[in-house]
N, C-alpha and C. Protein backbone atom coordinates (compact mmCIF):
# COMPACT_ATOMS: atom_id res chain seq x y z
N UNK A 1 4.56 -69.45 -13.84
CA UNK A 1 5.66 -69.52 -14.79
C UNK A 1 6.95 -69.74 -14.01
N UNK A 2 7.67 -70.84 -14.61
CA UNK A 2 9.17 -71.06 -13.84
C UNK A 2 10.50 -70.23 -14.75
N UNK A 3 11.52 -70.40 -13.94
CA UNK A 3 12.46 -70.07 -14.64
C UNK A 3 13.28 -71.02 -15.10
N UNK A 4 13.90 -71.13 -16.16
CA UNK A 4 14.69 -72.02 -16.19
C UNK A 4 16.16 -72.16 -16.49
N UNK A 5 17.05 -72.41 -16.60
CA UNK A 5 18.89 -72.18 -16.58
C UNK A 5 19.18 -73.75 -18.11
N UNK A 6 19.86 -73.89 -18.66
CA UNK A 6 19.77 -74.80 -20.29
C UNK A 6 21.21 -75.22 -19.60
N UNK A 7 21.25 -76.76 -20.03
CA UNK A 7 22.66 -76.68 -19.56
C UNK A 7 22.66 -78.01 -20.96
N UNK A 8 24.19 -78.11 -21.50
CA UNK A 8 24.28 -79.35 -22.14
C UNK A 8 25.14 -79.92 -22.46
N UNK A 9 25.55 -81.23 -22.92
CA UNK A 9 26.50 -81.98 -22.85
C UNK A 9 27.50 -81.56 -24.16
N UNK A 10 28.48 -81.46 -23.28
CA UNK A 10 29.52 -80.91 -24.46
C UNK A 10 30.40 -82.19 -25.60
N UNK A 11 30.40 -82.12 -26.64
CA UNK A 11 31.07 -83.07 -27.68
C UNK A 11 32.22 -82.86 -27.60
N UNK A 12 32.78 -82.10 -27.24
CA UNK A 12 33.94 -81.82 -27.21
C UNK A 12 35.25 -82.46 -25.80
N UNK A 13 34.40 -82.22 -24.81
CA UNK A 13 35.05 -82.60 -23.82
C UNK A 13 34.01 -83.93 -22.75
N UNK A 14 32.49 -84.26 -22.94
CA UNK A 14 32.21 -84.75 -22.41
C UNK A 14 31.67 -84.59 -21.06
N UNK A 15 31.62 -82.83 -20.37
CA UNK A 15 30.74 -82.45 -19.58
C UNK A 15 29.96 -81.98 -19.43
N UNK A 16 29.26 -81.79 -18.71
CA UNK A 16 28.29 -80.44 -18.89
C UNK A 16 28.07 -79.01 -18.70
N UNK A 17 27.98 -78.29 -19.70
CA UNK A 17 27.89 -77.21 -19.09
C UNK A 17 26.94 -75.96 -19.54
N UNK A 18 26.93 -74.96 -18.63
CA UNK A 18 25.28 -74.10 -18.73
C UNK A 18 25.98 -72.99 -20.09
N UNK A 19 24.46 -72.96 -20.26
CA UNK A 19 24.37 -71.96 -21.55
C UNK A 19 23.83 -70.62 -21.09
N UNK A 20 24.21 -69.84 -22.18
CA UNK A 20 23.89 -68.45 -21.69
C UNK A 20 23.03 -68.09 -21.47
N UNK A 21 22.03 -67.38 -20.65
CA UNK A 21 20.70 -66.74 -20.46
C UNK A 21 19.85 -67.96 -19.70
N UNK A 22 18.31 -67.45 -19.26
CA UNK A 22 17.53 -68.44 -18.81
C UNK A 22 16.12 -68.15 -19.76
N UNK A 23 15.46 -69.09 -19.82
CA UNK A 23 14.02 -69.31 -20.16
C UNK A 23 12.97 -69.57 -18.66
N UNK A 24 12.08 -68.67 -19.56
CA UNK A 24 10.48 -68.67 -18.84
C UNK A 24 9.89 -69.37 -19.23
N UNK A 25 9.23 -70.51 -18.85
CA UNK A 25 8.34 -71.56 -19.65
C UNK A 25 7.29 -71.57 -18.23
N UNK A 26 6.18 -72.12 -18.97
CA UNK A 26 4.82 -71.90 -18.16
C UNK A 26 4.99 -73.95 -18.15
N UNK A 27 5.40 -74.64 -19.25
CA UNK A 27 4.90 -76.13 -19.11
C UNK A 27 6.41 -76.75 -19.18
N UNK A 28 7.27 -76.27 -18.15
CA UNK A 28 8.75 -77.24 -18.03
C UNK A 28 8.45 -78.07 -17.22
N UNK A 29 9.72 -78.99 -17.03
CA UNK A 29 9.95 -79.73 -15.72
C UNK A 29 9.75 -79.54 -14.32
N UNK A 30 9.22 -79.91 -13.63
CA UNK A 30 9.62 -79.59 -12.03
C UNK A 30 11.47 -79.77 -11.85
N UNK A 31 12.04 -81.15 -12.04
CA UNK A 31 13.46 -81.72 -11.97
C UNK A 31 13.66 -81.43 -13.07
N UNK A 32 15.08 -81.56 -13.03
CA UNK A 32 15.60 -81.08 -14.35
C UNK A 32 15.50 -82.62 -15.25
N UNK A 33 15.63 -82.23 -16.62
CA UNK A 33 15.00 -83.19 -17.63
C UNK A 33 15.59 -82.77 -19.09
N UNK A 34 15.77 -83.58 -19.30
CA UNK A 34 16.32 -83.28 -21.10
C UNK A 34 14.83 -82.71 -22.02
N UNK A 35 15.40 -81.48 -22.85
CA UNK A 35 14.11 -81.04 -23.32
C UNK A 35 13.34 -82.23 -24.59
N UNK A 36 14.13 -83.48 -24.48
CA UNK A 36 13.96 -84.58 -25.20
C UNK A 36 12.39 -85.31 -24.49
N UNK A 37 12.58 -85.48 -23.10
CA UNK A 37 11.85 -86.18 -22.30
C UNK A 37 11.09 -85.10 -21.70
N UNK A 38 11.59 -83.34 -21.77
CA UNK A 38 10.25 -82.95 -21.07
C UNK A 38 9.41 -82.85 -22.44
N UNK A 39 9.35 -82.58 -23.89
CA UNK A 39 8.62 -82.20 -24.22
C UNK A 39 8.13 -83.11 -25.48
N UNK A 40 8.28 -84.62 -24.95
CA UNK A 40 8.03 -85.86 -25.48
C UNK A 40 6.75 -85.80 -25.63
N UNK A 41 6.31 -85.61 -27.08
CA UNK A 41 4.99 -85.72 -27.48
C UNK A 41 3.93 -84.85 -27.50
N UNK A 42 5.23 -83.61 -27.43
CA UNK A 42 4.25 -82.16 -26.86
C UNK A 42 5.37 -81.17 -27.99
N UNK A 43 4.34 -80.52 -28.12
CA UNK A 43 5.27 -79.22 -28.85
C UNK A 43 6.23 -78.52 -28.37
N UNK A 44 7.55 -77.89 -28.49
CA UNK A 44 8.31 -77.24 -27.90
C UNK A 44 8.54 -76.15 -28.21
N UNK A 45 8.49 -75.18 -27.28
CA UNK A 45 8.76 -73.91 -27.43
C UNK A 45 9.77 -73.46 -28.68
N UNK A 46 9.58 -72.14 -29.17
CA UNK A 46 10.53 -71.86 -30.51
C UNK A 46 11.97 -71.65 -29.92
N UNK A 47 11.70 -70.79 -29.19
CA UNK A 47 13.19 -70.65 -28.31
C UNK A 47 14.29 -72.01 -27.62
N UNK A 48 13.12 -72.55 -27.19
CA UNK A 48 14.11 -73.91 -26.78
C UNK A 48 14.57 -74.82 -28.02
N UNK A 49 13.35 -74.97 -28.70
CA UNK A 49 13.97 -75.33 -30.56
C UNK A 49 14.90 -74.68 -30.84
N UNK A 50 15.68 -73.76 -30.88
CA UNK A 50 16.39 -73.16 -31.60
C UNK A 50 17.71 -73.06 -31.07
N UNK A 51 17.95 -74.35 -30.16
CA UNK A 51 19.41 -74.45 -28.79
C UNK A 51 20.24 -74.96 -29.79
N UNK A 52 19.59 -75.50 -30.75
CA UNK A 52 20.58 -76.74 -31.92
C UNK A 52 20.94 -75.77 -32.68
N UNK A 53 20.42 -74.62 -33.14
CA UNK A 53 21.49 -73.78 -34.00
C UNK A 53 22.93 -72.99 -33.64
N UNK A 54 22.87 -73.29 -32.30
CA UNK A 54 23.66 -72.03 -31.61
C UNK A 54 24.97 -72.91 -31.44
N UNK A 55 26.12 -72.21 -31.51
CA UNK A 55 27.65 -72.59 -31.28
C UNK A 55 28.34 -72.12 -30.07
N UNK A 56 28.50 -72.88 -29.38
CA UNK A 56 28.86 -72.80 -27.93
C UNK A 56 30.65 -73.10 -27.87
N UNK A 57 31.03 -72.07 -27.33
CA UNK A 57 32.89 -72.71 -26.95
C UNK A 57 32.55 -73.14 -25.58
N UNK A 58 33.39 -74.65 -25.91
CA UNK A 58 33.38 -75.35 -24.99
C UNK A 58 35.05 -74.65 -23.86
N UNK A 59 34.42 -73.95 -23.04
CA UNK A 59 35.47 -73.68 -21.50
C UNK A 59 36.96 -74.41 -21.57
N UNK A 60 36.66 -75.76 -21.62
CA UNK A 60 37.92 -76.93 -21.44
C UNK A 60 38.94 -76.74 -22.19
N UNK A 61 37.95 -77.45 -24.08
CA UNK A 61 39.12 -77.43 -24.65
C UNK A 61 39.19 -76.06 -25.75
N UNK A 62 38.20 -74.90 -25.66
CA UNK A 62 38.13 -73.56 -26.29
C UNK A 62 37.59 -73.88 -27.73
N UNK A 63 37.12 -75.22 -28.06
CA UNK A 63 36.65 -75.39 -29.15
C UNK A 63 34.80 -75.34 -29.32
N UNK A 64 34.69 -74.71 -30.29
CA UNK A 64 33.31 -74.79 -31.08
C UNK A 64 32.67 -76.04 -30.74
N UNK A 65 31.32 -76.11 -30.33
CA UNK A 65 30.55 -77.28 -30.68
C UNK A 65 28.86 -77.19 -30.19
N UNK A 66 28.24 -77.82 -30.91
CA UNK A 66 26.54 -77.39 -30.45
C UNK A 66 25.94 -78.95 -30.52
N UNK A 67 24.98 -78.93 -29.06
CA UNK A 67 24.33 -80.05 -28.52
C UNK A 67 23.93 -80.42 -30.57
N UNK A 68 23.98 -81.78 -30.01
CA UNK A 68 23.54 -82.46 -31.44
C UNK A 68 22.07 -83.08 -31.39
N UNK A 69 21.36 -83.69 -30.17
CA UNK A 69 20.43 -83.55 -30.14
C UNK A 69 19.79 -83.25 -29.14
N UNK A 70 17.85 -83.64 -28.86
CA UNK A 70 17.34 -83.09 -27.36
C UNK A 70 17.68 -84.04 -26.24
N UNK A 71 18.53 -84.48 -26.44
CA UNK A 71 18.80 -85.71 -25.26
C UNK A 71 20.03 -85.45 -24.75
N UNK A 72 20.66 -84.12 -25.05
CA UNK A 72 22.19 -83.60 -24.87
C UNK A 72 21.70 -82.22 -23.87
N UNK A 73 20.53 -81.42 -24.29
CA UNK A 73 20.03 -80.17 -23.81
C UNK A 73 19.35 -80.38 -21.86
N UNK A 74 19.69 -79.79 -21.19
CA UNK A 74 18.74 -79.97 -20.10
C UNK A 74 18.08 -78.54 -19.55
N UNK A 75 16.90 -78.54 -19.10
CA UNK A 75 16.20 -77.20 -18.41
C UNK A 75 16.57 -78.01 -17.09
N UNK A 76 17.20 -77.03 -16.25
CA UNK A 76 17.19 -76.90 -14.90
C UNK A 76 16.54 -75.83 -14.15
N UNK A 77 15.50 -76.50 -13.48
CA UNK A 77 14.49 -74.90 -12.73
C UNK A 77 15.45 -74.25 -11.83
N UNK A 78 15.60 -73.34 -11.91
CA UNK A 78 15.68 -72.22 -11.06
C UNK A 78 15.00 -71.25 -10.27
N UNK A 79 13.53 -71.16 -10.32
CA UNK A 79 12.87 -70.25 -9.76
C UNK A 79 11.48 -70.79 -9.88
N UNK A 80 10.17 -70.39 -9.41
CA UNK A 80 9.02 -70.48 -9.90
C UNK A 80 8.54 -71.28 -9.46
């Protein structure tokens, strides 16, 4: 089992940046990968499904905004 760190592209300002907490996934990426392309044609975890509900302040400009789709989200390994 790896660890993993979520990072994603902000609408607001156009960078990227990490989200709170990490995930344990047994079938992630080795490299980091949009959870678009790692879990292309494969089921995805409930927890990683559920990155699109969440409202993130964006650091920059202090405004509200949540990845819009899986091609905005990335797992970056960290451990494992």
């Amino acid at each position: 089992m790896a660890i993993y760190r979520v990072q994603f592209i902000c609408d607001e300002c156009g960078e990227t940046h990490p989200m709170l907490g990490v995930f344990n996934l047994d079938d992630g990426p080795t490299l980091k990968a949009s959870i678009g392309d790692a879990y292309r044609g494969r089921d995805m975890p409930l927890a990683i499904e559920k990155l699109h509900r969440h409202k993130f302040t964006c650091p920059t400009t202090g405004l509200e905004t949540r990845p819009a789709n899986d091609n905005e989200i990335f797992l970056v390994r960290i451990a494992g």
